[in-house]
C-alpha atoms as a PDB file:
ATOM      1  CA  UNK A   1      97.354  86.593 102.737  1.00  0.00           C
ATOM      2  CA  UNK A   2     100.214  87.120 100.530  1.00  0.00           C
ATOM      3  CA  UNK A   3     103.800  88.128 102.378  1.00  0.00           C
ATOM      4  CA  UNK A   4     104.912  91.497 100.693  1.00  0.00           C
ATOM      5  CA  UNK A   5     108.579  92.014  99.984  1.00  0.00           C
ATOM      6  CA  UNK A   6     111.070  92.045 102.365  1.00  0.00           C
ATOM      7  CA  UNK A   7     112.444  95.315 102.808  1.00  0.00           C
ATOM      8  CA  UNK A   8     115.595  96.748 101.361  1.00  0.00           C
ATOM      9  CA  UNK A   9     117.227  99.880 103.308  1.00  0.00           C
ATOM     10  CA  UNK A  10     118.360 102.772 100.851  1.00  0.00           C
ATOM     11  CA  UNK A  11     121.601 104.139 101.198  1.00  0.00           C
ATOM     12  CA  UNK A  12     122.082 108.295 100.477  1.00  0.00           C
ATOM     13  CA  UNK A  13     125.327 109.658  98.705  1.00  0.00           C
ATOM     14  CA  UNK A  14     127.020 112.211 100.341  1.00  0.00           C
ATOM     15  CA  UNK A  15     127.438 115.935  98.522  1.00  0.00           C
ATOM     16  CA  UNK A  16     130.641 115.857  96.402  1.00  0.00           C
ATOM     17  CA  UNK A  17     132.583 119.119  97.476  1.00  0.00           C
ATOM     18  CA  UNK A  18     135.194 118.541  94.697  1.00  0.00           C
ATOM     19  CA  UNK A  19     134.691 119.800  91.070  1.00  0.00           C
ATOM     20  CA  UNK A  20     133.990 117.183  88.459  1.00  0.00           C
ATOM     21  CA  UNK A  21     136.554 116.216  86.052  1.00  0.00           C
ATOM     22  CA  UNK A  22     135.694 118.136  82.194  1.00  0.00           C
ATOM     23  CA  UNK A  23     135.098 115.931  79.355  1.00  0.00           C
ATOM     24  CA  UNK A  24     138.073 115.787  76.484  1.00  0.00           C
ATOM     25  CA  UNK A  25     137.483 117.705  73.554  1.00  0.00           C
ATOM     26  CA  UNK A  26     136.961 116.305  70.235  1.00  0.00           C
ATOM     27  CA  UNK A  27     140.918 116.381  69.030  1.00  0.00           C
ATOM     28  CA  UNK A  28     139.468 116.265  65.538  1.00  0.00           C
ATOM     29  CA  UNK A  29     137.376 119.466  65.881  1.00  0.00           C
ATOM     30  CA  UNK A  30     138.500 123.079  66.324  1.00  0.00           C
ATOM     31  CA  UNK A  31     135.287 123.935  67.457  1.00  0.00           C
ATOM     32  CA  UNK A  32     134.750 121.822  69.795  1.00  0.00           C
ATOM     33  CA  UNK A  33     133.578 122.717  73.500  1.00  0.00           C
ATOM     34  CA  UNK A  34     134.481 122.008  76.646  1.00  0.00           C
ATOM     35  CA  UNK A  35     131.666 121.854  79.433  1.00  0.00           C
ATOM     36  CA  UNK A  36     131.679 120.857  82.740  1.00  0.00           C
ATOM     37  CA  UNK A  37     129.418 117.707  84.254  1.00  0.00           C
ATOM     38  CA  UNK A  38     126.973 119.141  86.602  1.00  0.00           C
ATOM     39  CA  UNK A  39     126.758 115.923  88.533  1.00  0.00           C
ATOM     40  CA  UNK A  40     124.631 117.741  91.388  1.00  0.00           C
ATOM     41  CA  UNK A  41     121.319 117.655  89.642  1.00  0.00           C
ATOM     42  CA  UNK A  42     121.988 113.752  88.875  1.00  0.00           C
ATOM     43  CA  UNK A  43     123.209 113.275  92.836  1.00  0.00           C
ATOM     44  CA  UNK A  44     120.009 115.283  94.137  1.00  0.00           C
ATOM     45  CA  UNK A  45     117.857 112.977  92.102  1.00  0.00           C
ATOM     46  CA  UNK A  46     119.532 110.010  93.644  1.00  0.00           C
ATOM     47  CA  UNK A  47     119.471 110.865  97.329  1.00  0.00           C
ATOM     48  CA  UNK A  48     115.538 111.315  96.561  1.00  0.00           C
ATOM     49  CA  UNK A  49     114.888 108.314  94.995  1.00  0.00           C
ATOM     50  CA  UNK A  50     116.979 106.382  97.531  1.00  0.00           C
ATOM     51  CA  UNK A  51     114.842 108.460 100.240  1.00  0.00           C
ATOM     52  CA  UNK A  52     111.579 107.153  98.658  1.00  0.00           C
ATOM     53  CA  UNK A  53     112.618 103.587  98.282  1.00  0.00           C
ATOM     54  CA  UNK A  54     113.934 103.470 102.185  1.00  0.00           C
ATOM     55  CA  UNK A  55     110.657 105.184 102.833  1.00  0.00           C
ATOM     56  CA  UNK A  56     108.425 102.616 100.825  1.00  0.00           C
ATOM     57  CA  UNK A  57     110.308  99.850 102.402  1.00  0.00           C
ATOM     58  CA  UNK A  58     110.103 100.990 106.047  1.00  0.00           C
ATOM     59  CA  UNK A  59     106.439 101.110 105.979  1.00  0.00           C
ATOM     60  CA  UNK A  60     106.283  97.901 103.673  1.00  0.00           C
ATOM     61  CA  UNK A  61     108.273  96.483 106.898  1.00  0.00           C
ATOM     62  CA  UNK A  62     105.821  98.013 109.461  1.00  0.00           C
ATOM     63  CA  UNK A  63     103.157  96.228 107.709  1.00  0.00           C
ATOM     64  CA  UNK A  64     105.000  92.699 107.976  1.00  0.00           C
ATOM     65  CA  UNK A  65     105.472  93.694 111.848  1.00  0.00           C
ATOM     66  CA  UNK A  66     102.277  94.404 112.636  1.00  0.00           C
ATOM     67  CA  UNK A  67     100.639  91.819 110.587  1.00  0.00           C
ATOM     68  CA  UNK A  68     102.755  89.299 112.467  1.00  0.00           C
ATOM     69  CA  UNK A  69     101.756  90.940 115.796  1.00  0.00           C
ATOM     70  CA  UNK A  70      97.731  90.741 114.910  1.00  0.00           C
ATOM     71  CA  UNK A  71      97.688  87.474 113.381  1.00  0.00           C
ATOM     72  CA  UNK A  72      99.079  86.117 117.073  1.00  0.00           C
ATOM     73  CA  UNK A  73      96.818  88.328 118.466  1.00  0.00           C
ATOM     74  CA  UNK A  74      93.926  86.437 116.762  1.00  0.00           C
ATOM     75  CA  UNK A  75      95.266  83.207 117.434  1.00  0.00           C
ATOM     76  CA  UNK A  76      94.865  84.028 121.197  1.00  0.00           C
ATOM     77  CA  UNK A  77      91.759  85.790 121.284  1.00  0.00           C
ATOM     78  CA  UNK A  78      90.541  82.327 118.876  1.00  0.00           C
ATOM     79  CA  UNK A  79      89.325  84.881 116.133  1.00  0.00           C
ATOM     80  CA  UNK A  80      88.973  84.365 112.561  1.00  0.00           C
ATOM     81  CA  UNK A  81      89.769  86.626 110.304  1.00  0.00           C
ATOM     82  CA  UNK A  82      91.969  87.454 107.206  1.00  0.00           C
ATOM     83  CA  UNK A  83      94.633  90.360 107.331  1.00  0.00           C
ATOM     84  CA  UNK A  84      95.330  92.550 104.766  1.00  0.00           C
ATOM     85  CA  UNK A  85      98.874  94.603 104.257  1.00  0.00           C
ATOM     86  CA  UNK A  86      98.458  97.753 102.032  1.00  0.00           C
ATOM     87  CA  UNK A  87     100.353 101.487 101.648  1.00  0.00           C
ATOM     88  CA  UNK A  88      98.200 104.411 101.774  1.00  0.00           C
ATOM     89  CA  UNK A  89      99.653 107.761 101.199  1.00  0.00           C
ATOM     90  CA  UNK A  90     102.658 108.312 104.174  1.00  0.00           C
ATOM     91  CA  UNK A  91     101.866 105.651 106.367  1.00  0.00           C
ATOM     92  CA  UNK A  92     101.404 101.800 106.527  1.00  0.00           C
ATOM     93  CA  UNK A  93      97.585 100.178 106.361  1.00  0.00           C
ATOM     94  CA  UNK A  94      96.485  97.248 107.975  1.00  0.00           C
ATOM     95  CA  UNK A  95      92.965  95.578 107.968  1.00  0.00           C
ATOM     96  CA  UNK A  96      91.559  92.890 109.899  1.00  0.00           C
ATOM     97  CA  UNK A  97      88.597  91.614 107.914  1.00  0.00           C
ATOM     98  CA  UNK A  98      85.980  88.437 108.138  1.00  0.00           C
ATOM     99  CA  UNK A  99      85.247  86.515 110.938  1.00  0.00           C
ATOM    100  CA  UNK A 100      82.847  88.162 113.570  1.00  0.00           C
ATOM    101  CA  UNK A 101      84.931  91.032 114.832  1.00  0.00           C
ATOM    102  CA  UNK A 102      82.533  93.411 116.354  1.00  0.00           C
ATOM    103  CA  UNK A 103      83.764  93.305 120.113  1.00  0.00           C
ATOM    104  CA  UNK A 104      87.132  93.753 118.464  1.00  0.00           C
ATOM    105  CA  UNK A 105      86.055  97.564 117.415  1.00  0.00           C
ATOM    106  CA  UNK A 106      83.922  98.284 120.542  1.00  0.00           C
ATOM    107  CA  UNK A 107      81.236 101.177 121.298  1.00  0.00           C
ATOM    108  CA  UNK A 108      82.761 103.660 118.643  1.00  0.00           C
ATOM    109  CA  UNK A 109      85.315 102.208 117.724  1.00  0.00           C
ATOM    110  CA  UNK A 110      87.070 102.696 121.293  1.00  0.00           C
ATOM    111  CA  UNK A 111      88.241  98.920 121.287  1.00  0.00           C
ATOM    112  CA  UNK A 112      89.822  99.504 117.563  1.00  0.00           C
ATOM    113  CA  UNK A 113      91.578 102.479 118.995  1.00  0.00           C
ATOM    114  CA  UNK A 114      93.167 100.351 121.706  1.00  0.00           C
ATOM    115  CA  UNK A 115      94.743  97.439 119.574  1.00  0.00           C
ATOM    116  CA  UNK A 116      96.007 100.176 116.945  1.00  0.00           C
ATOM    117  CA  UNK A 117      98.162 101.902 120.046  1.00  0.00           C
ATOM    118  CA  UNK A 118      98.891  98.466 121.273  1.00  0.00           C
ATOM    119  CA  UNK A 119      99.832  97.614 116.991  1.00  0.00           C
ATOM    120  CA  UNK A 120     102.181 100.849 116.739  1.00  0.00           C
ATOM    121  CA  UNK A 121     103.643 100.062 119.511  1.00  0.00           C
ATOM    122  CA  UNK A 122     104.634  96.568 118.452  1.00  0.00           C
ATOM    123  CA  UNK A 123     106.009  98.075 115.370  1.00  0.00           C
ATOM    124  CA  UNK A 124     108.168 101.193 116.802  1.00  0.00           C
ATOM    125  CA  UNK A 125     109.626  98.535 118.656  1.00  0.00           C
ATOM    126  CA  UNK A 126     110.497  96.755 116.064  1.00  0.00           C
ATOM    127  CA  UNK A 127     111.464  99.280 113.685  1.00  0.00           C
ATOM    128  CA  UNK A 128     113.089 102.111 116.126  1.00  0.00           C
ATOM    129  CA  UNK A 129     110.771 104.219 114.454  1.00  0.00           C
ATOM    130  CA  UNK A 130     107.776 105.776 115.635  1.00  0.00           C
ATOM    131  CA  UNK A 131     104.811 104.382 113.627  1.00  0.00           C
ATOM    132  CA  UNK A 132     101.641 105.888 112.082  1.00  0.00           C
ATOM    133  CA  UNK A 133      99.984 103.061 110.799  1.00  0.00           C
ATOM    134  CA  UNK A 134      96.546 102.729 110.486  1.00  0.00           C
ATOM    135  CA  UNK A 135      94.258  99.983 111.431  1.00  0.00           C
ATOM    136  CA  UNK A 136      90.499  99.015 110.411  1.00  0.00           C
ATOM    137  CA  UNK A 137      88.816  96.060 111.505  1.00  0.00           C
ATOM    138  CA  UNK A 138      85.471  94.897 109.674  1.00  0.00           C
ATOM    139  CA  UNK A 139      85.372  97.667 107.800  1.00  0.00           C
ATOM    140  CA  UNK A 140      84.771 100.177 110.455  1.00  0.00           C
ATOM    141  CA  UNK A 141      87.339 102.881 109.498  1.00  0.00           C
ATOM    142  CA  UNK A 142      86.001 102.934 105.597  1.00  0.00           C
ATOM    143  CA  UNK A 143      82.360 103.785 106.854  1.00  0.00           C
ATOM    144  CA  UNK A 144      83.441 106.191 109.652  1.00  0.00           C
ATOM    145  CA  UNK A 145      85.579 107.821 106.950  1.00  0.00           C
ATOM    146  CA  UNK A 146      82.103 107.982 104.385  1.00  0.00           C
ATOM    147  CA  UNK A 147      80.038 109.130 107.171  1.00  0.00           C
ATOM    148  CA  UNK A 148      82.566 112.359 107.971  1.00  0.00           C
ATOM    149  CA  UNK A 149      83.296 112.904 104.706  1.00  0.00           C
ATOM    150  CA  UNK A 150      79.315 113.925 104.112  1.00  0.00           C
ATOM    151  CA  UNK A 151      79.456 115.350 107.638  1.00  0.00           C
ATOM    152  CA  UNK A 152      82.337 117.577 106.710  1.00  0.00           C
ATOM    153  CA  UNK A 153      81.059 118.643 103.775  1.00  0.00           C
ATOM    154  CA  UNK A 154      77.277 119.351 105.131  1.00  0.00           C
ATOM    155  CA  UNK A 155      78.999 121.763 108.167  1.00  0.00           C
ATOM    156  CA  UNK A 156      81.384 123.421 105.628  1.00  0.00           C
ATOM    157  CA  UNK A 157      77.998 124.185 102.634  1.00  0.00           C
ATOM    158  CA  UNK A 158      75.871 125.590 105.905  1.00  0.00           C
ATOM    159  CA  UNK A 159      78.622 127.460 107.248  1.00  0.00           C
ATOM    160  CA  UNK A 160      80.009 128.809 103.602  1.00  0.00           C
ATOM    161  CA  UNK A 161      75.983 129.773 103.562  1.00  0.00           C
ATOM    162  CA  UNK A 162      75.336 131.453 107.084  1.00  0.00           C
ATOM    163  CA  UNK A 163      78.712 132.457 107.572  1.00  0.00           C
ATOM    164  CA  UNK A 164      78.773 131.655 111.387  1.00  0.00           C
ATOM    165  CA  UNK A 165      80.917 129.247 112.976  1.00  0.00           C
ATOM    166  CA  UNK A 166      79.947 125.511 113.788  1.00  0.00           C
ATOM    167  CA  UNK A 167      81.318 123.503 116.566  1.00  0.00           C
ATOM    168  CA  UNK A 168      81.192 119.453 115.575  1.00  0.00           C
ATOM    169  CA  UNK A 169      80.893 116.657 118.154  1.00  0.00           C
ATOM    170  CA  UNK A 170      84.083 115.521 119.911  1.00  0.00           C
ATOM    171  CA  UNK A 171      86.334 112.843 117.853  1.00  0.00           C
ATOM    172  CA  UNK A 172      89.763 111.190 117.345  1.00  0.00           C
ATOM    173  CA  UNK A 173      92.574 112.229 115.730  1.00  0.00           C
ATOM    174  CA  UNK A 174      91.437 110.070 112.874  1.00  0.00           C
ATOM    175  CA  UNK A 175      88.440 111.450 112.874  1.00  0.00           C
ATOM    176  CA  UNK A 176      89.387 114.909 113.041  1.00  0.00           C
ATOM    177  CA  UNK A 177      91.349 114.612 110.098  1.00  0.00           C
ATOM    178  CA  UNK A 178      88.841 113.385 107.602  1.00  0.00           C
ATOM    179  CA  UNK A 179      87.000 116.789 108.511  1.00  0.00           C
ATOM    180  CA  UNK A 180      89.418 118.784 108.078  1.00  0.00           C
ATOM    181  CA  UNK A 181      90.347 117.447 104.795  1.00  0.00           C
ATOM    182  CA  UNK A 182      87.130 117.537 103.792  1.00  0.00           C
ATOM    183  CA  UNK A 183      86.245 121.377 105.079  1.00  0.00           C
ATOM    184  CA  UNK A 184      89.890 122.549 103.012  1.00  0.00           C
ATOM    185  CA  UNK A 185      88.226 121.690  99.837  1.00  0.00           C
ATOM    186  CA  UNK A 186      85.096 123.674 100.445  1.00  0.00           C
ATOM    187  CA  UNK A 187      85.926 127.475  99.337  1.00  0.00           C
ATOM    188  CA  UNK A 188      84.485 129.883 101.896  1.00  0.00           C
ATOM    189  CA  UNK A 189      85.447 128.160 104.523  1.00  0.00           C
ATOM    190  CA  UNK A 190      88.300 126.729 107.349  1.00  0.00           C
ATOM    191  CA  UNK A 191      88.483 124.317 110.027  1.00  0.00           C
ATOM    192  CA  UNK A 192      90.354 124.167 113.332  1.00  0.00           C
ATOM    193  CA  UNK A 193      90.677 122.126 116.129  1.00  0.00           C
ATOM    194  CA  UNK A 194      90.065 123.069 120.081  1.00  0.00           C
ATOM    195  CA  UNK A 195      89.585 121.323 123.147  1.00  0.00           C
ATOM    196  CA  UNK A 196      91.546 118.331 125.059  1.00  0.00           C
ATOM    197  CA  UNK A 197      91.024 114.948 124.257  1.00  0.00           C
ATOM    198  CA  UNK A 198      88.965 113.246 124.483  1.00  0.00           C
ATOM    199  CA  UNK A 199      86.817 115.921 124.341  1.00  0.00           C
ATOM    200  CA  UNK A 200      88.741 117.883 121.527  1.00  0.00           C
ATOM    201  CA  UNK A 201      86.505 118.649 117.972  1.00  0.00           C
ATOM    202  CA  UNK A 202      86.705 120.539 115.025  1.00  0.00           C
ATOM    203  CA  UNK A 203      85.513 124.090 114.743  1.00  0.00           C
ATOM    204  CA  UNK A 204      84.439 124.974 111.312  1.00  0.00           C
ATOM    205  CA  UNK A 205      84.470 128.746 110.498  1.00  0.00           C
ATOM    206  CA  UNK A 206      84.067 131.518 107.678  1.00  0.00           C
ATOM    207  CA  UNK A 207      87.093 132.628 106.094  1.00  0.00           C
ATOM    208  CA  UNK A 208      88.205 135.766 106.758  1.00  0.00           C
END
């Protein structure tokens, strides 16, 4: 496993109240024109691309946390297994994988769930910042994801068709989400959620 990059925090600039200073006119040139410096465009750009690169970096760092955290983890449970560190979208990804790691996920996955609580919490104690990262172990998470993803989109084509609501099985927030992102690109048709956990599933119904 390769170590990614140590982290580097960003720094914002602060809005400059003051107007900038004009440029001198060409003394050579009767025609020539004095404009201002919009510098405010130029600082805007700034602030986001230091708010991107802290960003970047904070989850690059959650990744070296937890990655720390699970390879002692598997050094006391005596497990094999090879860790990879990746970014996906908003949040940090982390992925046990080799080794025989099935009563690491558990009946559903409910094991998997446990040490990904027990992972963020490693890392928003490390960081200070609440942590959304996302663990898979043997693969589990990729295949759950397929197997929504066609479950999704066969609720979404039979309710688009009969135009009656249909209530899905009870998941996890994980799992909930892969639905729903799957039912919002299916015209015809939305998806809610309803219920309390653990017991809480998606709904997925005509639009109006």
């Amino acid at each position: 496993m390769s170590a990614p990059q140590q982290p580097t925090t960003g720094t914002e600039l602060d809005d400059d109240d003051s107007h900038p200073a004009l440029p001198d006119a060409d003394p050579a040139s009767d025609d020539a024109v004095v404009e201002p410096v919009d510098e405010t465009d130029e600082a805007d750009e700034a602030d986001e691309e230091d708010a991107d690169a802290s960003g970047d970096d904070l989850l690059v760092r959650e990744g070296d946390v937890a990655g720390d955290y699970l390879e002692r983890l598997l050094d006391i449970l005596d497990k094999d297994g090879d860790i990879d560190l990746d970014v996906e979208g908003d949040r940090a990804s982390v992925a046990i994988v080799g080794g025989r790691l099935t009563d690491l996920i558990g009946p559903d996955g409910a094991t998997l769930e446990a040490l990904q609580e027990l992972t963020r919490l490693a890392v928003a104690q490390s960081t200070g910042v609440r942590s959304r990262l996302m663990l898979d172990i043997g693969g589990f998470r990729a295949k759950r994801r397929a197997d929504l993803t066609a479950l999704g989109g066969d609720a979404a084509r039979r309710v688009a068709s009969s135009r009656q609501p249909e209530r899905l099985s009870p998941m996890n927030p994980f799992e909930r989400k892969v639905v729903h992102d799957v039912i919002a690109s299916v015209a015809g048709v939305r998806s809610e959620s309803e219920g309390e956990e653990p017991n809480r599933r998606v709904v997925v119904l005509p639009d109006k």
